[in-house]
ModelCIF file with pLDDT and N, C-alpha, C, O atoms, coordinates in Angstrom:
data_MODEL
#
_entry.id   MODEL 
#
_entity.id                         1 
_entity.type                       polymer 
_entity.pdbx_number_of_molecules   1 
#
_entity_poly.entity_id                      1 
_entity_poly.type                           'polypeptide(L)' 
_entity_poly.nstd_linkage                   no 
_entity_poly.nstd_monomer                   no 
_entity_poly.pdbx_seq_one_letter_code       
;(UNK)(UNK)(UNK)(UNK)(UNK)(UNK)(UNK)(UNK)(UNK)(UNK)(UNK)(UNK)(UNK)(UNK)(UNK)(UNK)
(UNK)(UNK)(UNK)(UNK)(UNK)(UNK)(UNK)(UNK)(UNK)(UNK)(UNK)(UNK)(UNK)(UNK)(UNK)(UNK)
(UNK)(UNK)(UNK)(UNK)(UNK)(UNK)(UNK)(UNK)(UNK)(UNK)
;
_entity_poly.pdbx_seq_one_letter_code_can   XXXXXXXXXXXXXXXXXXXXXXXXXXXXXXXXXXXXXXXXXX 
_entity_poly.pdbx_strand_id                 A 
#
loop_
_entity_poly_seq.entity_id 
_entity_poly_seq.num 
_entity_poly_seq.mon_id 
_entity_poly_seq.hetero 
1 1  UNK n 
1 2  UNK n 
1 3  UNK n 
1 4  UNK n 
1 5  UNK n 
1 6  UNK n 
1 7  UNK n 
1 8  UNK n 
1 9  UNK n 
1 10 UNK n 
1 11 UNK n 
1 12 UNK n 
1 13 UNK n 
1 14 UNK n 
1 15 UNK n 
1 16 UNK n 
1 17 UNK n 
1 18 UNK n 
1 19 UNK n 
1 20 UNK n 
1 21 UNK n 
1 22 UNK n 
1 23 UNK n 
1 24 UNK n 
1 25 UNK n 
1 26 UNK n 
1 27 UNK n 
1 28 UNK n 
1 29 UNK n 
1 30 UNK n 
1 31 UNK n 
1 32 UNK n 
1 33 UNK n 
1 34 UNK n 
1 35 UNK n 
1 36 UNK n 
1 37 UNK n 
1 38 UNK n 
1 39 UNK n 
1 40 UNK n 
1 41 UNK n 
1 42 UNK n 
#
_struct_asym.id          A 
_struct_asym.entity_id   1 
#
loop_
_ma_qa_metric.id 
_ma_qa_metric.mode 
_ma_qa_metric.name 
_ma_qa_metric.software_group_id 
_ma_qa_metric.type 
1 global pLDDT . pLDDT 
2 local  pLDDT . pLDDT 
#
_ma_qa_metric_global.metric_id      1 
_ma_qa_metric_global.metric_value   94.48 
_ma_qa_metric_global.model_id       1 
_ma_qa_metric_global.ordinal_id     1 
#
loop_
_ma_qa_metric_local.label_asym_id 
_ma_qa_metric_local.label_comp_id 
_ma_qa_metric_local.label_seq_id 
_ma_qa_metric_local.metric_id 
_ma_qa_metric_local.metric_value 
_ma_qa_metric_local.model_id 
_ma_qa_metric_local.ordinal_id 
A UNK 1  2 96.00 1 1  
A UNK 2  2 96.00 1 2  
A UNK 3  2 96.00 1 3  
A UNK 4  2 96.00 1 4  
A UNK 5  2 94.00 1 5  
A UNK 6  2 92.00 1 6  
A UNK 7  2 94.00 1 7  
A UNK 8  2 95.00 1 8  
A UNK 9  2 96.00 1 9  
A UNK 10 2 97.00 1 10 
A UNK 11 2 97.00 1 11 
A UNK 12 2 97.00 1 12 
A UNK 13 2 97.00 1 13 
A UNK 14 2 96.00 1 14 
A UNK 15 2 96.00 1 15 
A UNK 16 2 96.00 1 16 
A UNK 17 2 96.00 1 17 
A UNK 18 2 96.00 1 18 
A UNK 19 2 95.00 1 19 
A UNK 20 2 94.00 1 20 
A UNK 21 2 91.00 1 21 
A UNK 22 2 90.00 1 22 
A UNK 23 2 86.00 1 23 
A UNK 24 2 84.00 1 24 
A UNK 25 2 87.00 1 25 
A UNK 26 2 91.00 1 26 
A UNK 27 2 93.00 1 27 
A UNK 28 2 95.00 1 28 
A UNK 29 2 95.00 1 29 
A UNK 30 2 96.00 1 30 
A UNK 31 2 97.00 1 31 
A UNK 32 2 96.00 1 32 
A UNK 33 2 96.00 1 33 
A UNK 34 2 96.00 1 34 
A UNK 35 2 95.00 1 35 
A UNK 36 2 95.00 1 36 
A UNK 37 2 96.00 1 37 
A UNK 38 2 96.00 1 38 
A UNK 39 2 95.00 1 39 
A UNK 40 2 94.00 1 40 
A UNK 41 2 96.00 1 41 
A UNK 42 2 96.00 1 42 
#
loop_
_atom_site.group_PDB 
_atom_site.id 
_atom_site.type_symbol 
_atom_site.label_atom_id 
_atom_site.label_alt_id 
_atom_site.label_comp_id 
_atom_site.label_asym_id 
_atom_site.label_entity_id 
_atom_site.label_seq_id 
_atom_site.pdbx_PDB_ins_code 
_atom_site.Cartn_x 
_atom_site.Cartn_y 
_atom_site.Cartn_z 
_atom_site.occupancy 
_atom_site.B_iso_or_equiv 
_atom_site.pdbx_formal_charge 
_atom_site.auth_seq_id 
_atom_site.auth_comp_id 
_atom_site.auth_asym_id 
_atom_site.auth_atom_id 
_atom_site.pdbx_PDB_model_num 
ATOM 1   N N  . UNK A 1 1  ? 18.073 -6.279  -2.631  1.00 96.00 ? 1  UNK A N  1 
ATOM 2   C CA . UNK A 1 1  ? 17.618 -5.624  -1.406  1.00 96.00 ? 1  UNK A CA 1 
ATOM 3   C C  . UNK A 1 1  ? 18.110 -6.380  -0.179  1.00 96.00 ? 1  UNK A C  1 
ATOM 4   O O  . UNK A 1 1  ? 18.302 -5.599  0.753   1.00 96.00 ? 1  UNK A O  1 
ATOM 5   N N  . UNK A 1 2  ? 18.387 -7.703  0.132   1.00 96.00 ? 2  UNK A N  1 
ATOM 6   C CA . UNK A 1 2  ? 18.587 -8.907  0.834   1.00 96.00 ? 2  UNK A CA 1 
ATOM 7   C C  . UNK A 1 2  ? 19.929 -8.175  1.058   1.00 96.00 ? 2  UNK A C  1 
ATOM 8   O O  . UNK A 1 2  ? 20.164 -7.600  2.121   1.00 96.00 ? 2  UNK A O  1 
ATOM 9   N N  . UNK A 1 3  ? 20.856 -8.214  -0.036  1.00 96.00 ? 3  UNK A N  1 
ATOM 10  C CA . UNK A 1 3  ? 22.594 -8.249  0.477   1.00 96.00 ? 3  UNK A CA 1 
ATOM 11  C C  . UNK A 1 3  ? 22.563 -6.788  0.655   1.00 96.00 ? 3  UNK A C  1 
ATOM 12  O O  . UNK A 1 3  ? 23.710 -6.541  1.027   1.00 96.00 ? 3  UNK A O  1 
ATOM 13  N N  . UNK A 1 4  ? 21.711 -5.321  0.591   1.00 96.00 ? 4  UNK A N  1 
ATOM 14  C CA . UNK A 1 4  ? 22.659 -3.832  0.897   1.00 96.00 ? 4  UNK A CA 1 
ATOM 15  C C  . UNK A 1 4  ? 21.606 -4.083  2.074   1.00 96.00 ? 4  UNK A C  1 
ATOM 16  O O  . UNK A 1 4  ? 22.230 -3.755  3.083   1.00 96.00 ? 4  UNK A O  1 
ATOM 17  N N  . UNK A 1 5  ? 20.601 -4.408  2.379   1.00 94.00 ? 5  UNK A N  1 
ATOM 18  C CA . UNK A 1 5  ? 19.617 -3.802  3.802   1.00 94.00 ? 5  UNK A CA 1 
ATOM 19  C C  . UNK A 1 5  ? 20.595 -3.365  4.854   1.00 94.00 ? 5  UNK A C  1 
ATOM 20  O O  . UNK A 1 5  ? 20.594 -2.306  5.483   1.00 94.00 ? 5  UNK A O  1 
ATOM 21  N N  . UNK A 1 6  ? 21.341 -4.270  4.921   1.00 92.00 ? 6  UNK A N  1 
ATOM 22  C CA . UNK A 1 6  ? 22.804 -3.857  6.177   1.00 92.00 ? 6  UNK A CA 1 
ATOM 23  C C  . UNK A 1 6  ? 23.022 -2.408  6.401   1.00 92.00 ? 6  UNK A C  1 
ATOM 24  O O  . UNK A 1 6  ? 22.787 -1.580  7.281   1.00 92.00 ? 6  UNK A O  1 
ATOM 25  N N  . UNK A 1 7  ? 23.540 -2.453  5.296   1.00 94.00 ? 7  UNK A N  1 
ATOM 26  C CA . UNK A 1 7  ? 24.609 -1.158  5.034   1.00 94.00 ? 7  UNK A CA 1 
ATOM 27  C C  . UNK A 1 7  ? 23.587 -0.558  4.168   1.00 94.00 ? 7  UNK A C  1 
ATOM 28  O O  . UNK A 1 7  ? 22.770 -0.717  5.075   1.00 94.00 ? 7  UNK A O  1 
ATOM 29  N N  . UNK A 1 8  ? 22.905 -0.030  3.269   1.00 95.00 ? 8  UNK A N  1 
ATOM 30  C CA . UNK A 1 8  ? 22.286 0.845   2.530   1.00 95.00 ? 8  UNK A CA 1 
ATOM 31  C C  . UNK A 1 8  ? 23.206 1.419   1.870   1.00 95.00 ? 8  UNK A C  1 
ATOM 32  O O  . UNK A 1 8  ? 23.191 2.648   1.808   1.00 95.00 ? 8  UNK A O  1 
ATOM 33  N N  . UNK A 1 9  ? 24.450 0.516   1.076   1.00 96.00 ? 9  UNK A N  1 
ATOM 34  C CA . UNK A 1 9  ? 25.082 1.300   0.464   1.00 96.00 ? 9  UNK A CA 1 
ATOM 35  C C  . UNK A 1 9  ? 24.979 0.588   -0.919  1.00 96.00 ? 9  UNK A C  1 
ATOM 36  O O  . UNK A 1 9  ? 25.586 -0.430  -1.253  1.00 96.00 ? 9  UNK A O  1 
ATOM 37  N N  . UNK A 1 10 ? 23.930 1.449   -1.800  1.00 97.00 ? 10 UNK A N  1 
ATOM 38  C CA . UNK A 1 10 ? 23.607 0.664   -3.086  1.00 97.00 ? 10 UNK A CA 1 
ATOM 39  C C  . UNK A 1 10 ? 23.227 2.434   -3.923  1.00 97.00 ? 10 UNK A C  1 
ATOM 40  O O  . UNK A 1 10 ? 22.458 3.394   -3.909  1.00 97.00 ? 10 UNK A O  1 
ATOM 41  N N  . UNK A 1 11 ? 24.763 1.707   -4.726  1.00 97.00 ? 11 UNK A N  1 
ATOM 42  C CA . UNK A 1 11 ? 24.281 3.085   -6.354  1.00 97.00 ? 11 UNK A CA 1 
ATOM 43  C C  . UNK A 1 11 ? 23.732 2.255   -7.545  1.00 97.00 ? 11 UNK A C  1 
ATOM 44  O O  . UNK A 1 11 ? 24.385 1.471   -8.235  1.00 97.00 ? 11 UNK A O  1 
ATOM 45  N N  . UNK A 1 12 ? 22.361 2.578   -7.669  1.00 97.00 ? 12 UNK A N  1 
ATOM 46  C CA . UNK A 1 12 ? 21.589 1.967   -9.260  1.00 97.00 ? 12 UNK A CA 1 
ATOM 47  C C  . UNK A 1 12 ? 21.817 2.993   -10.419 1.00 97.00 ? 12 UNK A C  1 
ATOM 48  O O  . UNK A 1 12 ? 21.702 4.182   -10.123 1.00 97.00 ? 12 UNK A O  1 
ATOM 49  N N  . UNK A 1 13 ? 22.135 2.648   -11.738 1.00 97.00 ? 13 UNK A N  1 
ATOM 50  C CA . UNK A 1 13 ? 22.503 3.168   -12.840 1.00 97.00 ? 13 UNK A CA 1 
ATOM 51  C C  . UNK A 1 13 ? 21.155 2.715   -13.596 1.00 97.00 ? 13 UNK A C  1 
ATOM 52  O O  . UNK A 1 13 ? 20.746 1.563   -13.739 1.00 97.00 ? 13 UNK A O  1 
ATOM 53  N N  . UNK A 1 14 ? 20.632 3.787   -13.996 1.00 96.00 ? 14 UNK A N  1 
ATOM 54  C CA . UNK A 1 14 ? 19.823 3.502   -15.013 1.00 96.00 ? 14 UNK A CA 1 
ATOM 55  C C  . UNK A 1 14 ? 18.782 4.483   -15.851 1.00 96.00 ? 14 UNK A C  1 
ATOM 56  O O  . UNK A 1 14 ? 18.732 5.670   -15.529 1.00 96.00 ? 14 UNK A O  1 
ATOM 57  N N  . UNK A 1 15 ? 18.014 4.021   -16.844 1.00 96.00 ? 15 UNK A N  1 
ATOM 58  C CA . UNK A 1 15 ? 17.011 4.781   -17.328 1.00 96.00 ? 15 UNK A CA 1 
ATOM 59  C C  . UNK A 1 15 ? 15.407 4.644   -17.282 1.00 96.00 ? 15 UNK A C  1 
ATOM 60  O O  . UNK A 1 15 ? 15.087 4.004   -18.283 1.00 96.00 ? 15 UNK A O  1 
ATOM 61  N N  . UNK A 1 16 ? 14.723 4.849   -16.829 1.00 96.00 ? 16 UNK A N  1 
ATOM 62  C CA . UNK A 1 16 ? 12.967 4.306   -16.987 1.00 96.00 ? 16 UNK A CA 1 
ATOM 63  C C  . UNK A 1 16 ? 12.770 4.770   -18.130 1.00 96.00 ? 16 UNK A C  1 
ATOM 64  O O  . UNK A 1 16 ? 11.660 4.498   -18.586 1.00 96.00 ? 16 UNK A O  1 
ATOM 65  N N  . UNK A 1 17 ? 13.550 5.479   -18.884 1.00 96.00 ? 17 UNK A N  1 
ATOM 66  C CA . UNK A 1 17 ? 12.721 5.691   -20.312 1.00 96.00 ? 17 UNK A CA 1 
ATOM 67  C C  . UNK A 1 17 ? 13.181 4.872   -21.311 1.00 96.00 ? 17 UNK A C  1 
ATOM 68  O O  . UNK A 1 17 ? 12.672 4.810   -22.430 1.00 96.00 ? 17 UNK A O  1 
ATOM 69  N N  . UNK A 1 18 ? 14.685 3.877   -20.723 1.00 96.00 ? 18 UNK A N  1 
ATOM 70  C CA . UNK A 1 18 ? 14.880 3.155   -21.790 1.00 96.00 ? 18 UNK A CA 1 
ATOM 71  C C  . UNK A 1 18 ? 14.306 1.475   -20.949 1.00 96.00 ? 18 UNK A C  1 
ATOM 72  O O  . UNK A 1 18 ? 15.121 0.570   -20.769 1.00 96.00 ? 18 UNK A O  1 
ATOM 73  N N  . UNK A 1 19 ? 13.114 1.368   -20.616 1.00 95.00 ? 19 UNK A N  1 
ATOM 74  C CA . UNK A 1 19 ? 12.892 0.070   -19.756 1.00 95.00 ? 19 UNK A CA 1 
ATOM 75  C C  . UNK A 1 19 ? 11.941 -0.914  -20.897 1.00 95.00 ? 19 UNK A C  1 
ATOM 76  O O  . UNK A 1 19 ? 10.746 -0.810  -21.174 1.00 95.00 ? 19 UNK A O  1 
ATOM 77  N N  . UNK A 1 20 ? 12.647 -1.579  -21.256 1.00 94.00 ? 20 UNK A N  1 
ATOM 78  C CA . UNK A 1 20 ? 11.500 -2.141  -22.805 1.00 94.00 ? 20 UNK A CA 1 
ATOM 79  C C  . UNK A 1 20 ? 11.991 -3.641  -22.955 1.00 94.00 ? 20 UNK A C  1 
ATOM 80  O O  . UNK A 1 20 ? 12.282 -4.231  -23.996 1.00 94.00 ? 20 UNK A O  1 
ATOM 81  N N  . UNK A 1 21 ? 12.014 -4.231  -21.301 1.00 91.00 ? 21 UNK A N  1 
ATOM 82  C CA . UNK A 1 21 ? 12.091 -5.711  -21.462 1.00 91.00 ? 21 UNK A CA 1 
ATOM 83  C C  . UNK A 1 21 ? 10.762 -6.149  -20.373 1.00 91.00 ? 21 UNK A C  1 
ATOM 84  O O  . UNK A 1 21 ? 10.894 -7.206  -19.755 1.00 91.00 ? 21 UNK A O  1 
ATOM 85  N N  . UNK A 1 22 ? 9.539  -5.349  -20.163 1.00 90.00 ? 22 UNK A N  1 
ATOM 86  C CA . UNK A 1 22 ? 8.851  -5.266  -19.829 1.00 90.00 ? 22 UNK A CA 1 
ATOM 87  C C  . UNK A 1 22 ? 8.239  -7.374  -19.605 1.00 90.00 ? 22 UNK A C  1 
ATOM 88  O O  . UNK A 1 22 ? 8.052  -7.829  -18.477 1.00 90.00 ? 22 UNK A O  1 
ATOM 89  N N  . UNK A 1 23 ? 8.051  -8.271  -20.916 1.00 86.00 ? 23 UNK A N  1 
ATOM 90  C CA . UNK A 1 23 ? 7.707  -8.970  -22.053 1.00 86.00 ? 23 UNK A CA 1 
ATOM 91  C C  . UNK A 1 23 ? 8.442  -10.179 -20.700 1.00 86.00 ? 23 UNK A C  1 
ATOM 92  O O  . UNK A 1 23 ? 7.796  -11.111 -20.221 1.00 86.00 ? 23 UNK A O  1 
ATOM 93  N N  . UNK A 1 24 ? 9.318  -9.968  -20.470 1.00 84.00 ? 24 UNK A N  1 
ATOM 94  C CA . UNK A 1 24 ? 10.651 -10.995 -19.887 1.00 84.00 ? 24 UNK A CA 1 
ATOM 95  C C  . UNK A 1 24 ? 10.677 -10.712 -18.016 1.00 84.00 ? 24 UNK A C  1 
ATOM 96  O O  . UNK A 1 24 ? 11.594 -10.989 -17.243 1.00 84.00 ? 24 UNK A O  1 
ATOM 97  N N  . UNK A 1 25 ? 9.984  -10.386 -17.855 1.00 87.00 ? 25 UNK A N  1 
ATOM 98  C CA . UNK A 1 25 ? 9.984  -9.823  -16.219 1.00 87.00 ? 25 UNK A CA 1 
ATOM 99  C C  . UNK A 1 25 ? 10.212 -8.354  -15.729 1.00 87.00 ? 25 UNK A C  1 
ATOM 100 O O  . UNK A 1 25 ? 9.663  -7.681  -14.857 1.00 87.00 ? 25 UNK A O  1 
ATOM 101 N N  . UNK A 1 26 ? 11.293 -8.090  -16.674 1.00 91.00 ? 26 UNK A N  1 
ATOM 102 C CA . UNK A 1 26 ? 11.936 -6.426  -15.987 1.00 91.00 ? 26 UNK A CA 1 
ATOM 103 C C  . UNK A 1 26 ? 10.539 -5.793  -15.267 1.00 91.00 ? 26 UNK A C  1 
ATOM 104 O O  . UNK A 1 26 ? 9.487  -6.176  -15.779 1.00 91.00 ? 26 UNK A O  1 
ATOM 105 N N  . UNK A 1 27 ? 10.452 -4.974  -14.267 1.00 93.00 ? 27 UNK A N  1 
ATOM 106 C CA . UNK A 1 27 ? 9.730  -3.952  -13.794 1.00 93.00 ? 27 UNK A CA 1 
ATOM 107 C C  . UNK A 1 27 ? 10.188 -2.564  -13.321 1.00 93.00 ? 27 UNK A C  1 
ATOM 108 O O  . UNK A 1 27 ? 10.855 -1.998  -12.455 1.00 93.00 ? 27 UNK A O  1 
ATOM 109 N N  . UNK A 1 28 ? 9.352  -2.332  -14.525 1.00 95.00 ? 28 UNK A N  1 
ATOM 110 C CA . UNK A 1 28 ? 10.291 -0.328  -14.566 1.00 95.00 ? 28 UNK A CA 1 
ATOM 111 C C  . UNK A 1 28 ? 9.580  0.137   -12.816 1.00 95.00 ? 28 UNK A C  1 
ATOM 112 O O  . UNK A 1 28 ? 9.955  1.229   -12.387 1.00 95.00 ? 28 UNK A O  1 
ATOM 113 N N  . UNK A 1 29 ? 8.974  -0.386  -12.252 1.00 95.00 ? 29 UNK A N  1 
ATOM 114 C CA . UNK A 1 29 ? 8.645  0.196   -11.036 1.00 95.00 ? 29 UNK A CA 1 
ATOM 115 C C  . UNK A 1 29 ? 9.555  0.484   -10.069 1.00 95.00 ? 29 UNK A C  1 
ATOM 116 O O  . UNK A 1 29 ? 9.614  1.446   -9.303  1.00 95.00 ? 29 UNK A O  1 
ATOM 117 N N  . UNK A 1 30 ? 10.644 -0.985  -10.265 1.00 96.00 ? 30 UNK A N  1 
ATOM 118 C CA . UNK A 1 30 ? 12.012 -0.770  -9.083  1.00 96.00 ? 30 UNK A CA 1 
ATOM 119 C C  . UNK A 1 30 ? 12.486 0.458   -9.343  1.00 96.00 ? 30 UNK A C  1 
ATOM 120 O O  . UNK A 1 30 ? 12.870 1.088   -8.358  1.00 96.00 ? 30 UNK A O  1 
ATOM 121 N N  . UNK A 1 31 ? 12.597 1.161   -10.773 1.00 97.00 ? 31 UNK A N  1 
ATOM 122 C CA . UNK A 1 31 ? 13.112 2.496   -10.886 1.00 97.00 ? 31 UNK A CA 1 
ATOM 123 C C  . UNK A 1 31 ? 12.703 3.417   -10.938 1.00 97.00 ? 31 UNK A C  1 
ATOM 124 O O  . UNK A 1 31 ? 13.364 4.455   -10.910 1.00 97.00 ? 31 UNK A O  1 
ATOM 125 N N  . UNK A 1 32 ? 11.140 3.332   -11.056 1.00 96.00 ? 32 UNK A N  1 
ATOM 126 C CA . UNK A 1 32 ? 10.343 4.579   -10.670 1.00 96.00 ? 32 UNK A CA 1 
ATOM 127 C C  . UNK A 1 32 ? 10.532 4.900   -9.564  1.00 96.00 ? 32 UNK A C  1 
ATOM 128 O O  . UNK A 1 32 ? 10.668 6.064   -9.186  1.00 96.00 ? 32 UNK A O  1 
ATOM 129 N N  . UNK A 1 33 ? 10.579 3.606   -8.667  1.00 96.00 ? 33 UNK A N  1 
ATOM 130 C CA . UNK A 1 33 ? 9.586  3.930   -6.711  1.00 96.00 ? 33 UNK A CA 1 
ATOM 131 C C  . UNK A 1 33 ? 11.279 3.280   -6.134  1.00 96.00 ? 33 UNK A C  1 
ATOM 132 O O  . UNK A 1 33 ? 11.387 2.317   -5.375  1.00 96.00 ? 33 UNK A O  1 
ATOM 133 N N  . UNK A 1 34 ? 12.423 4.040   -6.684  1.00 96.00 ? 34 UNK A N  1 
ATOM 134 C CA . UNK A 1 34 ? 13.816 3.542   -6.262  1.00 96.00 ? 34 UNK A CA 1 
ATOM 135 C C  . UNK A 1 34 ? 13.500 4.429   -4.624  1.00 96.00 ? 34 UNK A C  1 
ATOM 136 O O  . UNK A 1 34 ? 14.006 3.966   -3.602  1.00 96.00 ? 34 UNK A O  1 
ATOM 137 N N  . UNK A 1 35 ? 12.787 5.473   -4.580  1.00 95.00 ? 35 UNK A N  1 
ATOM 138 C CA . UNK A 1 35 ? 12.788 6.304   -2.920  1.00 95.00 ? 35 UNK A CA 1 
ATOM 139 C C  . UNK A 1 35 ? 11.920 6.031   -2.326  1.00 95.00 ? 35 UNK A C  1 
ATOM 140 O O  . UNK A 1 35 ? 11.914 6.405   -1.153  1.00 95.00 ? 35 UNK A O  1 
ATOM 141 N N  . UNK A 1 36 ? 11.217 5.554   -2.645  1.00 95.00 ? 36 UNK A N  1 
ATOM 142 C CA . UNK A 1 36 ? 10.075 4.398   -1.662  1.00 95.00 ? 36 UNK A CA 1 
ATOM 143 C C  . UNK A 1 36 ? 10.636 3.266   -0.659  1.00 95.00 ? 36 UNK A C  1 
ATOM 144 O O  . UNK A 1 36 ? 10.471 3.021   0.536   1.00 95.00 ? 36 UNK A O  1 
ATOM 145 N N  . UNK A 1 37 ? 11.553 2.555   -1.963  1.00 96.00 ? 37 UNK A N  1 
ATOM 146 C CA . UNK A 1 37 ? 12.447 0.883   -1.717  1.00 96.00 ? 37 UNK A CA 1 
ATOM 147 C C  . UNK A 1 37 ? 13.137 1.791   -0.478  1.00 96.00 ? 37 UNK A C  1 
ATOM 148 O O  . UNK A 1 37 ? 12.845 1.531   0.689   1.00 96.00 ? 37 UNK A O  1 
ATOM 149 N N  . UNK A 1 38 ? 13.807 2.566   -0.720  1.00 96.00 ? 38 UNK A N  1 
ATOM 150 C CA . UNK A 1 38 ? 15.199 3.202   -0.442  1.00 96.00 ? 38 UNK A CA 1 
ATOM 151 C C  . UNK A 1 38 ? 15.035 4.636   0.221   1.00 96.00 ? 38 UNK A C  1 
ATOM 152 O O  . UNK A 1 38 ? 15.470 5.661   -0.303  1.00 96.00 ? 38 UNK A O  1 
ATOM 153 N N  . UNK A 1 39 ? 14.289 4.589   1.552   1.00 95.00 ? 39 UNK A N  1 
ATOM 154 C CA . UNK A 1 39 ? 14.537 6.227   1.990   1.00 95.00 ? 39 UNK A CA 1 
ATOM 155 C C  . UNK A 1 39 ? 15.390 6.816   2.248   1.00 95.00 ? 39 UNK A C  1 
ATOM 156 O O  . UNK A 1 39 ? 16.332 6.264   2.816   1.00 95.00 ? 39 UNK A O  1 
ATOM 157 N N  . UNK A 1 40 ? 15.432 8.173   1.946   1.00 94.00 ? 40 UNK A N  1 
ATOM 158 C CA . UNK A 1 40 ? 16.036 9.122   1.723   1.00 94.00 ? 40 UNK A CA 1 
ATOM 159 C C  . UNK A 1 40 ? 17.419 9.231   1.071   1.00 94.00 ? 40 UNK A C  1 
ATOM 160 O O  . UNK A 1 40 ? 18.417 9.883   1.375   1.00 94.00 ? 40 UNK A O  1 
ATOM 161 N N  . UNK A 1 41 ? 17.067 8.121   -0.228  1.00 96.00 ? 41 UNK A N  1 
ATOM 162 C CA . UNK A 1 41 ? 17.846 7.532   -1.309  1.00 96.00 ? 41 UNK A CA 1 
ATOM 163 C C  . UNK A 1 41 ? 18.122 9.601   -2.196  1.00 96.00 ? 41 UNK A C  1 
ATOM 164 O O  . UNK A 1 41 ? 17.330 10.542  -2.140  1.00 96.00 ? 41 UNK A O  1 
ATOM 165 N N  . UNK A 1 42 ? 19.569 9.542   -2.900  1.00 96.00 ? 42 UNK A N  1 
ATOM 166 C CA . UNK A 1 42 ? 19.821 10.184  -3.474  1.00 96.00 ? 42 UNK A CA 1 
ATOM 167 C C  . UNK A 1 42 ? 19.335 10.541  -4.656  1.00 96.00 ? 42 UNK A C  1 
ATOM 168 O O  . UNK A 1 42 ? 19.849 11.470  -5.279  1.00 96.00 ? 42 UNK A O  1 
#
């Protein structure tokens, strides 16, 4: 979030249904609430 705030030019690849490193830190939330982080994100 630190290095695109500038520019807002950030494409994320991913799945919330395959998020199963839960155990190790991952948080499926960044990819739930990606248009929250990111308004009027694609």
């Amino acid at each position: 979030k630190a290095l695109v705030d500038g520019h807002r030019n950030l494409c994320v690849v991913g799945d919330d249904d395959q998020s199963i490193y839960g155990w190790r830190g991952a948080d499926v939330e960044h990819i739930l609430h990606f248009a929250s982080h990111f308004p009027g994100a694609k």
